[in-house]
Protein backbone atom coordinates (compact mmCIF):
# COMPACT_ATOMS: atom_id res chain seq x y z
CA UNK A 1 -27.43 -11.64 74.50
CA UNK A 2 -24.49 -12.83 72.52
CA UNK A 3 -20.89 -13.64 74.21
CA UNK A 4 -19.31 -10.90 73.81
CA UNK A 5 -15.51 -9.37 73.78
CA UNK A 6 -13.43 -11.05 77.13
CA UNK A 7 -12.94 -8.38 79.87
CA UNK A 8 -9.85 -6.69 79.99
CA UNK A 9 -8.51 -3.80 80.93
CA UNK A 10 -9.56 -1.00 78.85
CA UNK A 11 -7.17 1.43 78.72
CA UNK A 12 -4.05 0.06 76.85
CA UNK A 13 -0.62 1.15 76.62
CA UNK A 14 -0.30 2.35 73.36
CA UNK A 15 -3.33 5.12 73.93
CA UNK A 16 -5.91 3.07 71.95
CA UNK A 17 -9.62 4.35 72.95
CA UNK A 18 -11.35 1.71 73.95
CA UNK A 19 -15.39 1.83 73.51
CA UNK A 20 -18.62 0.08 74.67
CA UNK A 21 -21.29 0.44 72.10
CA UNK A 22 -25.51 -0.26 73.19
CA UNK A 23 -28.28 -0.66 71.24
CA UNK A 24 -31.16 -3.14 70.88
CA UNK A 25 -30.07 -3.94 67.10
CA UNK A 26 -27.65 -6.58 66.40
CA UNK A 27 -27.12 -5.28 63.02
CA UNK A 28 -26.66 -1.81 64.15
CA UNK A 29 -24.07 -2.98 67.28
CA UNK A 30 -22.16 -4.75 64.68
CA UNK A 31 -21.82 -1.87 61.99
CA UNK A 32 -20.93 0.29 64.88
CA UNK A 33 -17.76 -2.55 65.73
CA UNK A 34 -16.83 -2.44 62.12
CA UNK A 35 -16.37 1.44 61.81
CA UNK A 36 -14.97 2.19 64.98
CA UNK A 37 -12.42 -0.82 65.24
CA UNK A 38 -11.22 -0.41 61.65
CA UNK A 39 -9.80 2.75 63.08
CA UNK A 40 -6.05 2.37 64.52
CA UNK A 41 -6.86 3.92 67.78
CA UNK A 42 -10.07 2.16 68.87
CA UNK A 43 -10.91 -0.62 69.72
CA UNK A 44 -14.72 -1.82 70.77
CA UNK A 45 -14.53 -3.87 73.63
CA UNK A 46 -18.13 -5.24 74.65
CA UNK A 47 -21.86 -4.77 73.48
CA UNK A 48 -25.18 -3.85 75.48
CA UNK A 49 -28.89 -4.19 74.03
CA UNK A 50 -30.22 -2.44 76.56
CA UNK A 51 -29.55 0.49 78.95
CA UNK A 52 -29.08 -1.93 82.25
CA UNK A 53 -26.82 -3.90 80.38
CA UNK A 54 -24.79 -1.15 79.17
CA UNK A 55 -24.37 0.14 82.97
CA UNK A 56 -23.13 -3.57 83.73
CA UNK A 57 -21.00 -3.69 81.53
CA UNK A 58 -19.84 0.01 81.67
CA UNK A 59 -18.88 -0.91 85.25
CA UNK A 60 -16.75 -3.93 84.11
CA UNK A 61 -15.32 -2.96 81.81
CA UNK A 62 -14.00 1.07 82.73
CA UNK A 63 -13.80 1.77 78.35
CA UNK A 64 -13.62 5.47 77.37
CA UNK A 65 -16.31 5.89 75.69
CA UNK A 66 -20.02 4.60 75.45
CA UNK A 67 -21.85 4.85 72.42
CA UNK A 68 -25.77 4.52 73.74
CA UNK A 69 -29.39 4.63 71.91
CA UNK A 70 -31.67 6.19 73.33
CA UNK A 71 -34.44 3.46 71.97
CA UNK A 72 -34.00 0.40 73.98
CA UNK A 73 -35.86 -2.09 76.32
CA UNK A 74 -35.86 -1.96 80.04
CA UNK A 75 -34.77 1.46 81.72
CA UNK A 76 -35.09 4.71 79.46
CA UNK A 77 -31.88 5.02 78.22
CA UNK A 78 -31.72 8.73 79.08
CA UNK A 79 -32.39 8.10 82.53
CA UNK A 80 -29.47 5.48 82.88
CA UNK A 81 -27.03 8.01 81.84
CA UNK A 82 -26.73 9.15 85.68
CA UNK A 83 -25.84 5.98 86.41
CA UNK A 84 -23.88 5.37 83.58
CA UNK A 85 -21.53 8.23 84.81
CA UNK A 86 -21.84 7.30 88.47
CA UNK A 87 -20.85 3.56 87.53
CA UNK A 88 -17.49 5.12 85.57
CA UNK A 89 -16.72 9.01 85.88
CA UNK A 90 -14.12 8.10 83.06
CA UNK A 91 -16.27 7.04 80.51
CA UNK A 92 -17.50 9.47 78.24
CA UNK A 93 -21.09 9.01 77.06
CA UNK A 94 -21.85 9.31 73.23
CA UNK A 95 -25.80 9.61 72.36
CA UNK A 96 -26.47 7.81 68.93
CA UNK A 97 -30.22 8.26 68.39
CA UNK A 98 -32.70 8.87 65.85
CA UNK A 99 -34.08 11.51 67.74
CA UNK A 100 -33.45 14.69 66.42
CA UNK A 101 -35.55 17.01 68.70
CA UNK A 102 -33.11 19.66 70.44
CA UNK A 103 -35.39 18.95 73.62
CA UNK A 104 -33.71 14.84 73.96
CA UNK A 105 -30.54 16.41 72.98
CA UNK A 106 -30.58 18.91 75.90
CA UNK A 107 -31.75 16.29 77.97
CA UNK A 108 -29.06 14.04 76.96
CA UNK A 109 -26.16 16.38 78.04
CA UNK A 110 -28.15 17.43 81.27
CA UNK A 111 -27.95 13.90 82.64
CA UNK A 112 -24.65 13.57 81.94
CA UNK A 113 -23.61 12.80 77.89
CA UNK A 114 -20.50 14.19 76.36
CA UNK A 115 -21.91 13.32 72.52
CA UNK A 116 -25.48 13.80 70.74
CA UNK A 117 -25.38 12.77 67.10
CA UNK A 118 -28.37 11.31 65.24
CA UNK A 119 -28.23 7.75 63.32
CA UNK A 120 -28.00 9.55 59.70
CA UNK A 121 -24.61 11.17 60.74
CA UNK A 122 -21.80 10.12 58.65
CA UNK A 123 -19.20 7.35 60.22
CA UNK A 124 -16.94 9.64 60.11
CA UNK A 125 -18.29 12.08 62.12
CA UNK A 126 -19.45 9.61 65.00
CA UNK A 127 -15.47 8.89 65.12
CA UNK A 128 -14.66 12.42 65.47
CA UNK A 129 -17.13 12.35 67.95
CA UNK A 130 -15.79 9.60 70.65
CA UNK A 131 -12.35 11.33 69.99
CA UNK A 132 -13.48 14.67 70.67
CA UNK A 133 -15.46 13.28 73.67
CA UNK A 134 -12.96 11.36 75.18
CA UNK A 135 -10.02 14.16 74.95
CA UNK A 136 -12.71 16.01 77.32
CA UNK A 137 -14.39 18.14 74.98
CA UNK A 138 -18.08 17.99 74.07
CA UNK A 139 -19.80 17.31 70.18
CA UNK A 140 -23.12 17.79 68.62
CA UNK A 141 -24.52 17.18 65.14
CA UNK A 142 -23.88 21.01 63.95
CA UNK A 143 -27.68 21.24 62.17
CA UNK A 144 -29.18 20.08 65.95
CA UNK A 145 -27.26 22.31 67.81
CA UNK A 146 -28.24 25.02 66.12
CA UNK A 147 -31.57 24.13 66.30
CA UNK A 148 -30.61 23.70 69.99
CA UNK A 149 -28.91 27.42 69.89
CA UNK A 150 -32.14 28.64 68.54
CA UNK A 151 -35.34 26.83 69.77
CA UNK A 152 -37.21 27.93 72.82
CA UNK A 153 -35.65 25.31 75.64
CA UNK A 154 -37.83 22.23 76.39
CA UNK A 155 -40.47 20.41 73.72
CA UNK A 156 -43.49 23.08 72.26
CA UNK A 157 -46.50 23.46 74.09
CA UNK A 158 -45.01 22.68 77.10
CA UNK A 159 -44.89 18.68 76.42
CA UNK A 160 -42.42 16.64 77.91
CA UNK A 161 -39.78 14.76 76.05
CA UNK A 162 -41.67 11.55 76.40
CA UNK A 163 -44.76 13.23 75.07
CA UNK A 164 -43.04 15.20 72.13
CA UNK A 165 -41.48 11.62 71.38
CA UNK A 166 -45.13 9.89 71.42
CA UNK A 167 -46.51 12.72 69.45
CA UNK A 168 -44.22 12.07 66.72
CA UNK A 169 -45.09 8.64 66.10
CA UNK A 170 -48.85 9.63 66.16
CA UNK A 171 -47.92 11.72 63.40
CA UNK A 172 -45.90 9.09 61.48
CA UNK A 173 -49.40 7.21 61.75
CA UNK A 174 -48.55 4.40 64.97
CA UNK A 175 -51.74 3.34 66.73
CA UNK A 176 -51.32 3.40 70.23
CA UNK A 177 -50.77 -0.08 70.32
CA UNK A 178 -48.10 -0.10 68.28
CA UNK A 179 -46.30 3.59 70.19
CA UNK A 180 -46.36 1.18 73.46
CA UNK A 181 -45.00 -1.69 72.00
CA UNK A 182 -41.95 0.49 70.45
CA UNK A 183 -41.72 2.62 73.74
CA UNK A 184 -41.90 -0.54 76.01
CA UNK A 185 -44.43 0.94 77.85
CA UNK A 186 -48.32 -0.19 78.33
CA UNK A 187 -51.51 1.00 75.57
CA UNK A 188 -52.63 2.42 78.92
CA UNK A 189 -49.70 4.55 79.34
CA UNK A 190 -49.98 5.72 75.75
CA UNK A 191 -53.41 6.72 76.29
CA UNK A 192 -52.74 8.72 79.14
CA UNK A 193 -49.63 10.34 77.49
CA UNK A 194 -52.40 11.02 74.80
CA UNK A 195 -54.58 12.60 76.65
CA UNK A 196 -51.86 15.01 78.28
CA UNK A 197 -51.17 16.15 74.94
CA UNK A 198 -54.56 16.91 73.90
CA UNK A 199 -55.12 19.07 77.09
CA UNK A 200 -51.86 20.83 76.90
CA UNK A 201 -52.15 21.74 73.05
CA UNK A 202 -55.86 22.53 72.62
CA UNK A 203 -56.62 19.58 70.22
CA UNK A 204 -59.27 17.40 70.01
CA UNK A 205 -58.58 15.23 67.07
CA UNK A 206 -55.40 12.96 65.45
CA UNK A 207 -55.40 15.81 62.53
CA UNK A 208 -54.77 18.62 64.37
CA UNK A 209 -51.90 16.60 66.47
CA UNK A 210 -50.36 15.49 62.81
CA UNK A 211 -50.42 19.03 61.99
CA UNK A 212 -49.08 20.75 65.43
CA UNK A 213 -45.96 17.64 65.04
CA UNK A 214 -44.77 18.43 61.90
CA UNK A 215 -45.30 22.26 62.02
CA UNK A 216 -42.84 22.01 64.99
CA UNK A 217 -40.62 19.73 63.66
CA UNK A 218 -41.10 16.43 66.05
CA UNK A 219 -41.66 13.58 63.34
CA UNK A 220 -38.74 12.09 62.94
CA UNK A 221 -37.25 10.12 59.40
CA UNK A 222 -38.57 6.87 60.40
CA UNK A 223 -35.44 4.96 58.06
């Protein structure tokens, strides 16, 4: 990983918000520093590409906010969040994700986030975000949550997150070798995962899985 920011001190004296931002992309980490720091009041501080790196340097560091994928190598991002919060009650944690399935994004804010927005939200809005966060309130893209509002709890056909999320790249035509490479997991896992979903929907072939995903809304805009 790149050097990054020196550590400081991250609150400063004239109120600026200082932020942490994680994900595995460099180009993504770096349009993230260029719209939040052109703002007056923030100020990005450090960089993670990956969720153990984030905690690491969430714990250094002490910023405000945390803007965290949910995509990333090593531990599941959404599992870190504990952690996350554990490692700096101060820090308010901002989901940036492509995942728009209400299921992640009610995960998300059970483990702990303050923010759920997905990765075609305007700039704008992910600044109103980390300010709305970090004054102690809590956002969500408005069309997710009220898909959240709306939608049975929990993934259809009682799937788990990880499945739902597996299920949509079938759909979006991954072989399973390709699912575990993206998922950092093993072809083995994938297959089991597979195999899960098969039992718990009824299906017995890729069609009918391609159909169930996109009747229920889990393939996600792959740009």
């Amino acid at each position: 990983m790149e050097a990054m920011a020196p550590e400081h001190a991250p609150e400063t004296s004239d109120g600026t918000i200082t932020i942490i931002v994680a994900d595995d992309h460099r180009v993504v980490r770096e349009g993230l520093r260029m719209v939040l720091s052109s703002e007056e009041d923030m100020e990005v501080i450090g960089e993670a590409s990956d969720a153990d790196e984030a905690r690491r340097r969430v714990s250094g560091l002490k910023p405000a906010a945390l803007v965290l994928d949910l995509n990333m190598p090593g531990t599941p991002s959404l599992e870190m969040i504990p952690a996350l919060r554990e490692a700096c009650p101060e820090t308010a944690v901002v989901v940036l994700t492509m995942h728009n399935d209400p299921a992640f994004a009610r995960e998300a804010f059970n483990q702990g986030a303050r923010g759920y927005l997905v990765k075609n939200s305007a700039s704008d809005e992910l600044v109103d975000a980390v300010r709305k966060v970090v004054a102690g309130g809590t956002y969500i893209n408005p069309e997710l949550g009220a898909r959240v509002a709306t939608e049975p709890s929990g993934p259809p056909g009682g799937l788990t997150p990880r499945e739902a999320e597996i299920l949509g790249l079938i759909a979006l035509g991954h072989t399973n070798p390709e699912i575990a490479e993206k998922l950092f997991v093993s072809v083995r896992t994938v297959e089991t995962h597979r195999t899960a979903i098969h039992r718990k929907l009824g299906t017995t072939n890729r069609a009918e899985l391609v159909h169930f995903a996109h009747e229920h809304h889990l393939v996600d805009d792959p740009s």
